[in-house]
C-alpha atoms as a PDB file:
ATOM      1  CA  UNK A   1       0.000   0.000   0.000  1.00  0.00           C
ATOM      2  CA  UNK A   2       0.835   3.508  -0.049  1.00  0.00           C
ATOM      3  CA  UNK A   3       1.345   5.553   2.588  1.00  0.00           C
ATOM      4  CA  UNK A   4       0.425   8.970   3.066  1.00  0.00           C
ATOM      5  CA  UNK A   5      -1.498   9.534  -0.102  1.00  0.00           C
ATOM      6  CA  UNK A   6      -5.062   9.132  -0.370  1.00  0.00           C
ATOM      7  CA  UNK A   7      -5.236   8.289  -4.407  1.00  0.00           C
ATOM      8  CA  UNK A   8      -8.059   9.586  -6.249  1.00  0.00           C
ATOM      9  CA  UNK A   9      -8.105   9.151 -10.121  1.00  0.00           C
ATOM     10  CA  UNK A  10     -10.265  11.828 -11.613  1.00  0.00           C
ATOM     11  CA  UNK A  11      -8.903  12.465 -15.185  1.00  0.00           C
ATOM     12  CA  UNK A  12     -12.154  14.770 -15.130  1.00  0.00           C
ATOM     13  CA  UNK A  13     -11.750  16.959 -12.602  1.00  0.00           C
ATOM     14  CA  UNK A  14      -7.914  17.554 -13.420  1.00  0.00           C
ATOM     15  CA  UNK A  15      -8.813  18.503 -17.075  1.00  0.00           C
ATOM     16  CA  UNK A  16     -11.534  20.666 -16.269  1.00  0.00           C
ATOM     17  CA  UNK A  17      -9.015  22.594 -13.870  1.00  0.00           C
ATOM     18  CA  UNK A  18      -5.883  22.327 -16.630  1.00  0.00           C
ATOM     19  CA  UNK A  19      -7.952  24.298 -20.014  1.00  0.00           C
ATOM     20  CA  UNK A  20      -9.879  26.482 -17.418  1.00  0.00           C
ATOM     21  CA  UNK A  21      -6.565  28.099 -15.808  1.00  0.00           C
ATOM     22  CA  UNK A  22      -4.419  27.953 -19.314  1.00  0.00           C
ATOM     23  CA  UNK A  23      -1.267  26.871 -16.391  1.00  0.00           C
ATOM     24  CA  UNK A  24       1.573  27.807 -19.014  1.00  0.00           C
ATOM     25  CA  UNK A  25       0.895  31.330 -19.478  1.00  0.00           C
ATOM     26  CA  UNK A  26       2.910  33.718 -17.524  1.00  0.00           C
ATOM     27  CA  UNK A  27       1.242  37.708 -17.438  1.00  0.00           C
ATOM     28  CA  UNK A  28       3.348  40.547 -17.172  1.00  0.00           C
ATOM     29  CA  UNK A  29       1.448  42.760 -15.516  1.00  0.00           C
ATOM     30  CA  UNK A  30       1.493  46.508 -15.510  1.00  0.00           C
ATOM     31  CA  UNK A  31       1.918  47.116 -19.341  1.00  0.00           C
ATOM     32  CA  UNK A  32      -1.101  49.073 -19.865  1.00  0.00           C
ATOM     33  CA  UNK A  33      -1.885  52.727 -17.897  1.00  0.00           C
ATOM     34  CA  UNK A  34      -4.267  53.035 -15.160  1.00  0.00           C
ATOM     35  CA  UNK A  35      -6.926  55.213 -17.034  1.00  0.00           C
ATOM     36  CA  UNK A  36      -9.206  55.294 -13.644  1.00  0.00           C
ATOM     37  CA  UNK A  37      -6.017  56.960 -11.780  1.00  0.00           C
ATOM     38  CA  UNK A  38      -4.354  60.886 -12.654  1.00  0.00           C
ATOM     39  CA  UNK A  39      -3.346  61.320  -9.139  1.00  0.00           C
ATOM     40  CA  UNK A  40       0.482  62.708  -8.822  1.00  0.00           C
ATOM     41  CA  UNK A  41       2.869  61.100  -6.633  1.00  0.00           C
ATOM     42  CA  UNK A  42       3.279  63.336  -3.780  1.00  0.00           C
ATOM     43  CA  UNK A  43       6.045  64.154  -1.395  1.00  0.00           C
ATOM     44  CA  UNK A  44       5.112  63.569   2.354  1.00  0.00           C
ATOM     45  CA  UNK A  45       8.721  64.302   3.069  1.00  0.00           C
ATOM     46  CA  UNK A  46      12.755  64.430   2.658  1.00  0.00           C
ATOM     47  CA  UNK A  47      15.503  66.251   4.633  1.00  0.00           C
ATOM     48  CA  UNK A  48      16.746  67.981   1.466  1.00  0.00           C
ATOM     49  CA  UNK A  49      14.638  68.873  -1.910  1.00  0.00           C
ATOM     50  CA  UNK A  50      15.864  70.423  -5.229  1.00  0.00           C
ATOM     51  CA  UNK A  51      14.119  71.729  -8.478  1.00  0.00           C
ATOM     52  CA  UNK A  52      15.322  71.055 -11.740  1.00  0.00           C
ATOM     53  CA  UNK A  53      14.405  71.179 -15.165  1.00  0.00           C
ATOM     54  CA  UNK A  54      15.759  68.527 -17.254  1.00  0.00           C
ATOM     55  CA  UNK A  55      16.748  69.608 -21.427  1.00  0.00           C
ATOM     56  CA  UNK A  56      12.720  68.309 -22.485  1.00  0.00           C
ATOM     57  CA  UNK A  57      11.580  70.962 -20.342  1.00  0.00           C
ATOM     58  CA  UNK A  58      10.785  68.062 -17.522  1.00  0.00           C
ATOM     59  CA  UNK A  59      10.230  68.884 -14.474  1.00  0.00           C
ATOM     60  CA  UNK A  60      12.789  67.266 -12.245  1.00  0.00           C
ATOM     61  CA  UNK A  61      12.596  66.998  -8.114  1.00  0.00           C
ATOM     62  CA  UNK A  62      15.593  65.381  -6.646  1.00  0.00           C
ATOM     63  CA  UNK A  63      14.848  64.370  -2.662  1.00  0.00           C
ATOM     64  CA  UNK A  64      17.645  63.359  -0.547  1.00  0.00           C
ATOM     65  CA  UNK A  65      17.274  61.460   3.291  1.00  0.00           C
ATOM     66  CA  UNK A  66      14.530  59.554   4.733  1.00  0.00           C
ATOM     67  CA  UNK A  67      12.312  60.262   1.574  1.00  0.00           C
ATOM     68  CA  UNK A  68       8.324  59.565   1.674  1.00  0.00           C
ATOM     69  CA  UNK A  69       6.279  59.298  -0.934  1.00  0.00           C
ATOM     70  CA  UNK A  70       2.377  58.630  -1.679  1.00  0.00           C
ATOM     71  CA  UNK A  71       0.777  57.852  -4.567  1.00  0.00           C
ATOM     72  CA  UNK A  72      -2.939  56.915  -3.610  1.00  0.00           C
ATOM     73  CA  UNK A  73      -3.172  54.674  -0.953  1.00  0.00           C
ATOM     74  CA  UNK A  74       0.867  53.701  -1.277  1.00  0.00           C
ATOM     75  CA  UNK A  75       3.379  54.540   1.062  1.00  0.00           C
ATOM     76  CA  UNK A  76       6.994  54.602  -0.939  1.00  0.00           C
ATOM     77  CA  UNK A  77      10.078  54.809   1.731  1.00  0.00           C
ATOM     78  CA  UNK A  78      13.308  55.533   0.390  1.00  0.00           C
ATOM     79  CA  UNK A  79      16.902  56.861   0.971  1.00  0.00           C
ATOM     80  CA  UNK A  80      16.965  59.279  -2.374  1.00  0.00           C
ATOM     81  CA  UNK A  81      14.497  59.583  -5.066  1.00  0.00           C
ATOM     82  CA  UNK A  82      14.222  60.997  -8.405  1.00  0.00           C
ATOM     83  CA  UNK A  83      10.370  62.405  -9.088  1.00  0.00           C
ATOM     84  CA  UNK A  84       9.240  63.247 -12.492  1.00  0.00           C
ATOM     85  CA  UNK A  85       6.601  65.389 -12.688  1.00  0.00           C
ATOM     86  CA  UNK A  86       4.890  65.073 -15.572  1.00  0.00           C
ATOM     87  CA  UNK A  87       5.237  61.565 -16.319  1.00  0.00           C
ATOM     88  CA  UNK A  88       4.308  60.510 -12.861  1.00  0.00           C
ATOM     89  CA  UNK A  89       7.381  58.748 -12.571  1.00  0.00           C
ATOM     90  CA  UNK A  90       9.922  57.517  -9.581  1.00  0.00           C
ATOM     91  CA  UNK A  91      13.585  56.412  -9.411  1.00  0.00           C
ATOM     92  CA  UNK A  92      14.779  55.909  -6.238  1.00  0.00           C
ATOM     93  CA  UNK A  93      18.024  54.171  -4.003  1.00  0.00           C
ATOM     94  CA  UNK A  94      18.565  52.926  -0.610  1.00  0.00           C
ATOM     95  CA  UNK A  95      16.642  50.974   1.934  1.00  0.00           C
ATOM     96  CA  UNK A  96      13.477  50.722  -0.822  1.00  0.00           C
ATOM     97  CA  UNK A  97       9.849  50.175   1.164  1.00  0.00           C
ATOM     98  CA  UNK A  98       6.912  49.578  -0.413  1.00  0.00           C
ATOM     99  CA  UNK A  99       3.802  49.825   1.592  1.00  0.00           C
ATOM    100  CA  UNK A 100       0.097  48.978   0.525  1.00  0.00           C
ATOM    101  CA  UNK A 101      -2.612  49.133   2.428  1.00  0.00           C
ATOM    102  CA  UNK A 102      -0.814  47.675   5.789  1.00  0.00           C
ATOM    103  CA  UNK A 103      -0.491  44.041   4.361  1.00  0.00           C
ATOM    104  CA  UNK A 104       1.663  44.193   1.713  1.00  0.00           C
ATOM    105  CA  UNK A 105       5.504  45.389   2.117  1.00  0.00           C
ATOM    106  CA  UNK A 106       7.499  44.989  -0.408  1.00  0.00           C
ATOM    107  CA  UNK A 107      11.476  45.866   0.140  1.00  0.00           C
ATOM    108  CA  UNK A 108      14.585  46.260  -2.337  1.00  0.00           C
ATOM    109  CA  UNK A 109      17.794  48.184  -3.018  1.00  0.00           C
ATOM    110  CA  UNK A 110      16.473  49.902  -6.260  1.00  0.00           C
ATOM    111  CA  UNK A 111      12.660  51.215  -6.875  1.00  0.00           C
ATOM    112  CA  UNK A 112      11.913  52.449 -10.777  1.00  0.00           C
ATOM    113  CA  UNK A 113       8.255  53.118 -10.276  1.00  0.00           C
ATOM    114  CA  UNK A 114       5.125  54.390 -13.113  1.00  0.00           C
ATOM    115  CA  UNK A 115       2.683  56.267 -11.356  1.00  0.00           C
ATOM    116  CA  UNK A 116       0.904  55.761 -14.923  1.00  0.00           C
ATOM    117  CA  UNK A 117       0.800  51.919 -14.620  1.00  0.00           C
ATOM    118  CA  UNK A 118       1.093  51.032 -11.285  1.00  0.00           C
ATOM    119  CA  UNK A 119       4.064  49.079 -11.994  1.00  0.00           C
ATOM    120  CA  UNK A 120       7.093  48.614  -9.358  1.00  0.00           C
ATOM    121  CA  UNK A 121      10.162  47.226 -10.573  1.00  0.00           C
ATOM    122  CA  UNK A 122      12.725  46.595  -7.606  1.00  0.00           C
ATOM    123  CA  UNK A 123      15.700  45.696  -7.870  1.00  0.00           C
ATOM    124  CA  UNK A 124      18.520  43.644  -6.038  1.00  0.00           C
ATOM    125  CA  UNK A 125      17.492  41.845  -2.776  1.00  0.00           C
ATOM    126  CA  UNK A 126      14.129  42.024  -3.759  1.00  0.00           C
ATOM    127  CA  UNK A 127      10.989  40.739  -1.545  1.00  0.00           C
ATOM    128  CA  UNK A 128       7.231  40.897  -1.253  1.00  0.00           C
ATOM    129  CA  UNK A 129       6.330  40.293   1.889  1.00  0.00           C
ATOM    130  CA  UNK A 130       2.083  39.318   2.395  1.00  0.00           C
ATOM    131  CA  UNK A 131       1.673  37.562   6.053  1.00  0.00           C
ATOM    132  CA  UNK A 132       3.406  34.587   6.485  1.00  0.00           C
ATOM    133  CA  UNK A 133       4.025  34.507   2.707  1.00  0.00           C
ATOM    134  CA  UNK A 134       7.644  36.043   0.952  1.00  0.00           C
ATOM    135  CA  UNK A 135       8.307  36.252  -2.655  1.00  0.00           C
ATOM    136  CA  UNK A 136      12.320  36.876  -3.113  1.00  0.00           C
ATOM    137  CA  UNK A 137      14.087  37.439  -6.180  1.00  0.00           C
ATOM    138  CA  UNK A 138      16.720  39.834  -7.342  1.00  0.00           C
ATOM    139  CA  UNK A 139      14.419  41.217  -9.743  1.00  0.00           C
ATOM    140  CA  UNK A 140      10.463  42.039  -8.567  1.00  0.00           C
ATOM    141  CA  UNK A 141       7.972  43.126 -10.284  1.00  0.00           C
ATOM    142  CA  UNK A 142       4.530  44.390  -7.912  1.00  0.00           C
ATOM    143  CA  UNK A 143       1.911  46.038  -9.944  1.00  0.00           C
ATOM    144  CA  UNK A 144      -0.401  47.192  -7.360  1.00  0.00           C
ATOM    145  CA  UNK A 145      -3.640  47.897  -9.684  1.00  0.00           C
ATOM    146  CA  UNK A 146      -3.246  44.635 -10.433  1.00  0.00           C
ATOM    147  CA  UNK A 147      -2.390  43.014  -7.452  1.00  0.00           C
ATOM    148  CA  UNK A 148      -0.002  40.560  -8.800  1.00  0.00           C
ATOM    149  CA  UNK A 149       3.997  40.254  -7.752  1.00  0.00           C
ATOM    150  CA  UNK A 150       5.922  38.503 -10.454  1.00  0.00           C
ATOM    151  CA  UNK A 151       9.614  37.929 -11.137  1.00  0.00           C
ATOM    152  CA  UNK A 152      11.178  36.168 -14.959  1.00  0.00           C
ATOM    153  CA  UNK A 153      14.712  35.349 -14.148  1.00  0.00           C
ATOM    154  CA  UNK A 154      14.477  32.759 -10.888  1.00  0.00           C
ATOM    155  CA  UNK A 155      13.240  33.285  -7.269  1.00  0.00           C
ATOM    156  CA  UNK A 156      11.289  31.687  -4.930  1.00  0.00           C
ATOM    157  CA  UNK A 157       8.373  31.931  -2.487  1.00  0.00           C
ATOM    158  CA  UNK A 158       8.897  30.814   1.467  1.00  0.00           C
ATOM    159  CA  UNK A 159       5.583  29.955   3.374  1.00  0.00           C
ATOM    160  CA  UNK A 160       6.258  28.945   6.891  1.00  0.00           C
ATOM    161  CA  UNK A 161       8.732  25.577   6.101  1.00  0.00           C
ATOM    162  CA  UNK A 162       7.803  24.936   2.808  1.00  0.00           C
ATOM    163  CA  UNK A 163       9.874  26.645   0.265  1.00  0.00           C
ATOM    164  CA  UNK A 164       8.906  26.521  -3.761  1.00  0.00           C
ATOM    165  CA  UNK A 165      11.676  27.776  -6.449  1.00  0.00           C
ATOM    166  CA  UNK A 166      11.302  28.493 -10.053  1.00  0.00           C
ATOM    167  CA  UNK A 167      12.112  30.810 -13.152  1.00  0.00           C
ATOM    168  CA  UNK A 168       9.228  32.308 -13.145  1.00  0.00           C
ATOM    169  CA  UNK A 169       5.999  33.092 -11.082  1.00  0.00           C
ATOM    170  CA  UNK A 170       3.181  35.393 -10.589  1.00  0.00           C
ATOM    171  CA  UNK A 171       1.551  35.678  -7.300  1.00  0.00           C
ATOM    172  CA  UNK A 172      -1.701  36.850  -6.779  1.00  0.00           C
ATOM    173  CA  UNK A 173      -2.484  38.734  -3.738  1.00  0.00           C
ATOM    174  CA  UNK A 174      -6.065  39.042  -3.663  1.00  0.00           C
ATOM    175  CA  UNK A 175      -6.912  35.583  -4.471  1.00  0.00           C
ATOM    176  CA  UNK A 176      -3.196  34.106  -2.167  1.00  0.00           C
ATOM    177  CA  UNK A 177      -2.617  31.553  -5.212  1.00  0.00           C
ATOM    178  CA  UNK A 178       1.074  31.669  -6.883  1.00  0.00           C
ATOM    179  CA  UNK A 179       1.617  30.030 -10.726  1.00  0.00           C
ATOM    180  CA  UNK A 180       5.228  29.323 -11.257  1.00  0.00           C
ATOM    181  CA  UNK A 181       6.540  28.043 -14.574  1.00  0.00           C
ATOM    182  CA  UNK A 182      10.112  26.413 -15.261  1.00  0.00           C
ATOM    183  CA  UNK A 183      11.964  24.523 -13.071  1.00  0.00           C
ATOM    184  CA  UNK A 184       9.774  24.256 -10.355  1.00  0.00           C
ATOM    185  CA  UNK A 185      10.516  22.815  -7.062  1.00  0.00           C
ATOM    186  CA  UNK A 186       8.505  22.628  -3.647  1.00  0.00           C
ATOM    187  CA  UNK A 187      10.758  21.367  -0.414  1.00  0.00           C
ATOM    188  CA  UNK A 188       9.372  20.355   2.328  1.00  0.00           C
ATOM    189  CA  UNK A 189       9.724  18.490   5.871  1.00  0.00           C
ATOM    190  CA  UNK A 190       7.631  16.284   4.855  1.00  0.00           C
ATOM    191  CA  UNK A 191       8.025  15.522   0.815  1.00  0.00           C
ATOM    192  CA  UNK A 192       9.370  17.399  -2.420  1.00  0.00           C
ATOM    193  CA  UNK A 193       8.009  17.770  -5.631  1.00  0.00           C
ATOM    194  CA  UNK A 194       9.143  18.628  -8.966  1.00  0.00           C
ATOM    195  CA  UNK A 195       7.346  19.608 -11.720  1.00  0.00           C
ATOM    196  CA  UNK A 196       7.638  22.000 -15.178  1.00  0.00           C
ATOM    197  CA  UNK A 197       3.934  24.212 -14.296  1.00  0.00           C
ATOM    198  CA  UNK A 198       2.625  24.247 -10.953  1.00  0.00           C
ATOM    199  CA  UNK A 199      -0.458  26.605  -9.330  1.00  0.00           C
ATOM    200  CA  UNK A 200       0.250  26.783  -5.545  1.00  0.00           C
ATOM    201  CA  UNK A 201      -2.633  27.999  -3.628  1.00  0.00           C
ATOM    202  CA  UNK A 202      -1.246  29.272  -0.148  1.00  0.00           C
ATOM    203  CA  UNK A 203      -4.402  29.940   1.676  1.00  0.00           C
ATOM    204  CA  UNK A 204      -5.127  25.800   1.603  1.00  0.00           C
ATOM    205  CA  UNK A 205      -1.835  24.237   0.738  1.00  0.00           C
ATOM    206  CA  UNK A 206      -2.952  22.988  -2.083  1.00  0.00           C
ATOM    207  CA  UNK A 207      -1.022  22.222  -5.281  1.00  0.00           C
ATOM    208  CA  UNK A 208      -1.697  21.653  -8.690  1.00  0.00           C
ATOM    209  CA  UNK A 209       0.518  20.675 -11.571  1.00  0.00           C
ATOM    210  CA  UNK A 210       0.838  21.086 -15.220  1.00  0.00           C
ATOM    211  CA  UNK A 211       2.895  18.296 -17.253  1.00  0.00           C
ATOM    212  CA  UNK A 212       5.667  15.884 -16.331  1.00  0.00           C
ATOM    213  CA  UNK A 213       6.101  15.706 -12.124  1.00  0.00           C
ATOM    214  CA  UNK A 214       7.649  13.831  -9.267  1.00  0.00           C
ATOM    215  CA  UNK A 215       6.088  13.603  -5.936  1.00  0.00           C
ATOM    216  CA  UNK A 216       8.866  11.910  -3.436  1.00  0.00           C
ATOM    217  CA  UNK A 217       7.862  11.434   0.453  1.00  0.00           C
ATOM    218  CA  UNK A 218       9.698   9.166   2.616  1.00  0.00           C
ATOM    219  CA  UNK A 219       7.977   5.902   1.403  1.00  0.00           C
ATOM    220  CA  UNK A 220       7.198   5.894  -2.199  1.00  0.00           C
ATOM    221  CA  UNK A 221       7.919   8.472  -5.312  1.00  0.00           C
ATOM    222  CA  UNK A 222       5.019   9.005  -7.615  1.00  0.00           C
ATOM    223  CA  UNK A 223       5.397   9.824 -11.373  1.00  0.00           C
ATOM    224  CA  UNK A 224       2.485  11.684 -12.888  1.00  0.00           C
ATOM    225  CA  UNK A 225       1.173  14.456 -15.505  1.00  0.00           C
ATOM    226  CA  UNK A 226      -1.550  15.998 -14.214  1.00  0.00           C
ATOM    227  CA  UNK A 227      -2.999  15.829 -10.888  1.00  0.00           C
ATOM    228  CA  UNK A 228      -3.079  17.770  -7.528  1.00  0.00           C
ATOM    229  CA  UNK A 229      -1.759  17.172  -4.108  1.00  0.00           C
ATOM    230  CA  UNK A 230      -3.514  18.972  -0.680  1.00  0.00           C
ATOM    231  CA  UNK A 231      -0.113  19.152   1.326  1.00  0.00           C
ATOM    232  CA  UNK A 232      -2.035  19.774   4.653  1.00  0.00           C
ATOM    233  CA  UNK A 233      -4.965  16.310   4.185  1.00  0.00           C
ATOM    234  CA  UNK A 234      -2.235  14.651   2.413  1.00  0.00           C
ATOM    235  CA  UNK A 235      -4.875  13.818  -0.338  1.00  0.00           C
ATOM    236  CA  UNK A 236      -3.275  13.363  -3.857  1.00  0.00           C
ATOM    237  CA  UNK A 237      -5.386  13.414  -7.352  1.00  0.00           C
ATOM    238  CA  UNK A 238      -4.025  12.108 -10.562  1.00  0.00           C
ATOM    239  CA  UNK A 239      -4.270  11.363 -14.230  1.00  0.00           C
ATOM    240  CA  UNK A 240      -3.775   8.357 -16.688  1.00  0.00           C
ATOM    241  CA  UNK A 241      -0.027   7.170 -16.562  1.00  0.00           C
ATOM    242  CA  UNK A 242       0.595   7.915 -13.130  1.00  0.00           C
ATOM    243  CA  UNK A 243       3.465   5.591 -11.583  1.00  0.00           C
ATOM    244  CA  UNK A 244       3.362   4.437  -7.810  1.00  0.00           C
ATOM    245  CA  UNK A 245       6.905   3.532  -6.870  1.00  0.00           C
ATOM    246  CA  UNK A 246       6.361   1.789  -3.193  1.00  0.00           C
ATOM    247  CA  UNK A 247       8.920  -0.861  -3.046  1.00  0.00           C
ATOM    248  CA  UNK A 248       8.902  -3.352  -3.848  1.00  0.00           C
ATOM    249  CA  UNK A 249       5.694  -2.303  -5.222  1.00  0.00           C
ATOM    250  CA  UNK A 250       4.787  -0.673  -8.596  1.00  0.00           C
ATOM    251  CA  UNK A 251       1.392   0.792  -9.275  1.00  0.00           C
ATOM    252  CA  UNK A 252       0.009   2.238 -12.518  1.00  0.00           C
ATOM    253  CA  UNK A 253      -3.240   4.215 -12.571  1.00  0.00           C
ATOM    254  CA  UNK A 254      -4.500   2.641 -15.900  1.00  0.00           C
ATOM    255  CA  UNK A 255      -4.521  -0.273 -13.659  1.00  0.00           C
ATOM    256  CA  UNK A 256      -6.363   0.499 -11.141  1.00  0.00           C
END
């Protein structure tokens, strides 16, 4: 038998789920403007503020020491900051934090920020913070009309002990459920997975993958396609051409 997995195979149900969610796609969010938003990022404070006008006739405000900036209901924390007036744009250096709305913090060394799109790009030692949940990468991207915190080029998300890496991901903060794409790897106390396109929701533990995947715990290794696996119940679901590995025991779900 097989311990620790309750095996449930519903080639319907994981179908259903895999052409509803269209798992290999990837968004980019923040490429269009915010047409519902004009309002200016605004200086709440800095020890030292200059005027300039760059050679497009730009207005240019350079802010220097424990910078703060709003734009809506965002707090922007900063050591130095470049503010461009008329494109509603922010550069800024030092000790970046990003707060929205008292649950989400996001933190880096860099901050390029469009007060047109919403977008945050932050750069080097890079992490969104959302309760109990951290995104890391050395490249973030948080659009916050959106609500989605994404990175291209490797990172991972840590959620109490369990820790999943990838190449890519986008994690959605109002719904609390992360897609990562590429390389994908959940470790855990108490198993590890592997798998090319995985949706992790963090609110019930519960993961789904997309394509070729290995499940190992510390009994049996499962080879599979398409399925799910509630980390919390322990409660696995999988497709056609699954492979048990329990040895000296070998299980396949056309089989069964």
């Amino acid at each position: 038998m097989v311990s620790k997995f309750i095996l449930l195979f519903s080639m319907l149900v994981v179908h259903t789920y895999a052409f509803s969610q269209n798992p290999s796609t990837i968004i980019i969010p923040g490429s269009k403007p915010d047409s519902t938003s004009t309002k200016e990022v605004e200086i709440i404070h800095a020890d030292k503020l200059e005027f300039n006008t760059l050679a497009n006739g730009e207005q240019l405000r350079k802010l220097v020491g424990s910078v703060a900036l709003k734009h809506e209901n965002t707090l922007m924390f900063c050591d130095s900051a470049y503010l461009y007036k008329e494109t509603n744009k922010v550069d800024a250096w030092g000790h970046i934090h990003i707060q929205e709305n008292d649950s989400i913090h996001a933190y880096s060394d860099i901050l390029y920020y469009d007060g047109k799109t919403k977008n945050a790009e932050l750069i080097k030692n890079a992490r969104l913070e959302d309760g109990n949940k951290t995104l890391y990468s050395e490249t973030l991207r948080y659009n916050i009309r959106d609500k989605i915190g994404s990175y291209n080029s490797g990172g991972k998300l840590v959620m109490d002990s369990t820790v999943l890496t990838s190449k890519k991901a986008n994690y959605y903060t109002n719904t609390k459920i992360v897609h990562f794409k590429e390389n994908v790897e959940i470790t855990d106390p108490n198993y590890r997975l592997i798998s090319d396109t995985l949706h992790y929701l963090t609110n019930t533990k519960v993961a789904k993958f997309f394509g070729p995947t290995t499940i190992y715990n510390d009994s049996s290794t499962i080879d599979c396609v398409l399925g799910s696996y509630d980390t919390e119940k322990e409660i696995a679901s999988f497709g056609k051409g699954t492979v048990i590995n329990n040895a000296p025991q070998q299980l396949l779900a056309d089989s069964l």
